[in-house]
Protein backbone atom coordinates (compact mmCIF):
# COMPACT_ATOMS: atom_id res chain seq x y z
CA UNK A 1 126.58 109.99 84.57
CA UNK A 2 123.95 107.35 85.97
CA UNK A 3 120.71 107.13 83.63
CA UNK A 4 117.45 105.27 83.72
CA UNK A 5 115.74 104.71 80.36
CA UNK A 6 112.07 103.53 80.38
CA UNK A 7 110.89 101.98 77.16
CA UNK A 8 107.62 99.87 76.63
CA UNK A 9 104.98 102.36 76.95
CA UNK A 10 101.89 102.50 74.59
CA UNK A 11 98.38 102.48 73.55
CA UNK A 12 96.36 98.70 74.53
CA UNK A 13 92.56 97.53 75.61
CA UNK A 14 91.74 97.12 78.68
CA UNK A 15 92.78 93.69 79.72
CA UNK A 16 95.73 94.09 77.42
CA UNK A 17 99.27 93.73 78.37
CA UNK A 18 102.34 95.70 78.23
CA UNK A 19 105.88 95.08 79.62
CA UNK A 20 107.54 97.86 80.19
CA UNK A 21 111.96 97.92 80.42
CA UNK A 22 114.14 99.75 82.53
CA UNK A 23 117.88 100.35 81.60
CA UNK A 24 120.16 101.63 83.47
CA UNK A 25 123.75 102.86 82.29
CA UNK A 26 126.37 104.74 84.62
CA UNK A 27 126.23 102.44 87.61
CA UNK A 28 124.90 99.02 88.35
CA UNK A 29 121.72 98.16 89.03
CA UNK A 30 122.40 95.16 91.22
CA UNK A 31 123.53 97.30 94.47
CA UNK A 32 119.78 99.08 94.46
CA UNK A 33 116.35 99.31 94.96
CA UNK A 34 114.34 99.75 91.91
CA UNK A 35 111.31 100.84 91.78
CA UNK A 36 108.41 101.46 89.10
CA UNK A 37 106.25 104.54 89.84
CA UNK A 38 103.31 106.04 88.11
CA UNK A 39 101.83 109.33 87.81
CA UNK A 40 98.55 110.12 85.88
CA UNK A 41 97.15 113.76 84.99
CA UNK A 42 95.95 115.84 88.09
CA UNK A 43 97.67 113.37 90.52
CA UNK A 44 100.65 112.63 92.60
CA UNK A 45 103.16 110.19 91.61
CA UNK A 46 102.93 107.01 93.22
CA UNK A 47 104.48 103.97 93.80
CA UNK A 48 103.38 101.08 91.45
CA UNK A 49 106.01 98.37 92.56
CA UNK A 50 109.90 97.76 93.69
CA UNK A 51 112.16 95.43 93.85
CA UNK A 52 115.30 95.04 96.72
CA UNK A 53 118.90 94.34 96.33
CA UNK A 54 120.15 91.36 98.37
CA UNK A 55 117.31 89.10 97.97
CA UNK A 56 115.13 90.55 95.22
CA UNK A 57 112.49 90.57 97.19
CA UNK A 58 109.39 92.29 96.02
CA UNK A 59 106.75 94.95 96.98
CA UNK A 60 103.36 95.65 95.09
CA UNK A 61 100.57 98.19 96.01
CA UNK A 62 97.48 96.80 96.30
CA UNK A 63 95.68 97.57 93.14
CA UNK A 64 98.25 95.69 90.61
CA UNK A 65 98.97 92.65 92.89
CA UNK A 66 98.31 89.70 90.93
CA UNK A 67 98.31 92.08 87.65
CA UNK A 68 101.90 92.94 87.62
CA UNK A 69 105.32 91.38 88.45
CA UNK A 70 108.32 93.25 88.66
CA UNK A 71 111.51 91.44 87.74
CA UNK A 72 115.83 92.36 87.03
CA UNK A 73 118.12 90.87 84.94
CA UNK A 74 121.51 92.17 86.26
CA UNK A 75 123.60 90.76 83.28
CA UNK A 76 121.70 93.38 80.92
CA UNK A 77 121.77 95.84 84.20
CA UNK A 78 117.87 96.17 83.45
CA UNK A 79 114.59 95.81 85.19
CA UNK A 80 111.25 95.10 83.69
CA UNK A 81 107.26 95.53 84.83
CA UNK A 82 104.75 93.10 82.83
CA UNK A 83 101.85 94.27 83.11
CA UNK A 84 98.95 91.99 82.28
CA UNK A 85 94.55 92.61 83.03
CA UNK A 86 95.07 96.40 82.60
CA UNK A 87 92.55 99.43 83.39
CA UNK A 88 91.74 102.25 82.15
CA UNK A 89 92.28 103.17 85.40
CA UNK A 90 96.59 102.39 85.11
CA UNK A 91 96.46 105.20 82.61
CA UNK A 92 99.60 107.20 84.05
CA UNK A 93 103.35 107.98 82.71
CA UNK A 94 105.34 105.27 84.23
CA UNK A 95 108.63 106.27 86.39
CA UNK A 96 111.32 103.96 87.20
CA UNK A 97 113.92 105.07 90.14
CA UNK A 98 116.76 103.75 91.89
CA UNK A 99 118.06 104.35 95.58
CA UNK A 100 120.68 102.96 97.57
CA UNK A 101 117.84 101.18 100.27
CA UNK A 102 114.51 100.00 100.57
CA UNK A 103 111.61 102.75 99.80
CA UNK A 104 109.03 101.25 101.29
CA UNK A 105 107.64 103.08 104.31
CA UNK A 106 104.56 102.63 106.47
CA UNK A 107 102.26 105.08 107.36
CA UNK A 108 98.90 105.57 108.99
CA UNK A 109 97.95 101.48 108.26
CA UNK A 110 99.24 101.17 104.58
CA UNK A 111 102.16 100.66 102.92
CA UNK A 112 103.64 102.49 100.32
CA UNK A 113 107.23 103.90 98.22
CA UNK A 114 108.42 106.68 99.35
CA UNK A 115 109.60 108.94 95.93
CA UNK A 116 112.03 111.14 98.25
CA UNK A 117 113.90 107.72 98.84
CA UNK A 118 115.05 107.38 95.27
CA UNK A 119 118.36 108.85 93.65
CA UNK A 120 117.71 108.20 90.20
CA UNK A 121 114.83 108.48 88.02
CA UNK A 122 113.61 107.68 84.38
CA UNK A 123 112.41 110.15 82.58
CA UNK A 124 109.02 108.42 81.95
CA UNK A 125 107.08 106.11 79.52
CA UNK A 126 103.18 107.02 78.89
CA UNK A 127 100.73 104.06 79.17
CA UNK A 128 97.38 104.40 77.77
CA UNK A 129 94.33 102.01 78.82
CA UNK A 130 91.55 102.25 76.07
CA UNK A 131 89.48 100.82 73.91
């Protein structure tokens, strides 16, 4: 049975960090897309960040470029988001998801991840930004 296990979550300041930890048991990460979505009260889930398969290349929405870098370690089948200069405004439960391509689509001049592209999800890890 493929799972997704977020861990890392918490309470921290603003302009705190956090790295959150993605592990994945029941299949193998390396043949997917990964991807670290957020949703916070009242909103829609949305996609924070992803990484690809065959070159591990990497997508970031606009508001945590330069904040956050997504990264995989396929020996410990796991995936990680560090998260450094948070907001209050990154307040959310945090989502990781895999899927067997790419999720990131284009649409009306901006770029974002598509959640109906992913197979797999986490069942969450709650990030608080406060002081």
């Amino acid at each position: 049975q493929p799972q997704l296990v977020e861990f890392g979550g918490g309470l921290v300041q603003p302009g705190g960090s956090l790295k959150l930890s993605c592990a994945a048991s029941g299949f193998t990460l390396d043949y997917y897309a990964i991807g670290w979505f957020r949703q916070a009260p009242g909103k829609e889930r949305e996609g924070v960040s992803c990484i690809m398969t065959s070159d591990s290349s990497t997508w970031y929405e606009d508001s945590v470029k330069g904040r956050f870098t997504i990264s995989r370690d396929d020996a410990k089948n796991t995936v990680y988001l560090q998260m450094n200069s948070l907001r209050p405004e990154d307040t959310a439960v945090y989502y990781c998801a895999a899927g067997p391509e790419s999720p990131v689509r284009y649409y009306n001049g901006k770029y974002y991840l598509e959640v109906g592209a992913m197979d797999w999800w986490g069942k969450g890890t709650l990030v608080t930004v406060s002081s």
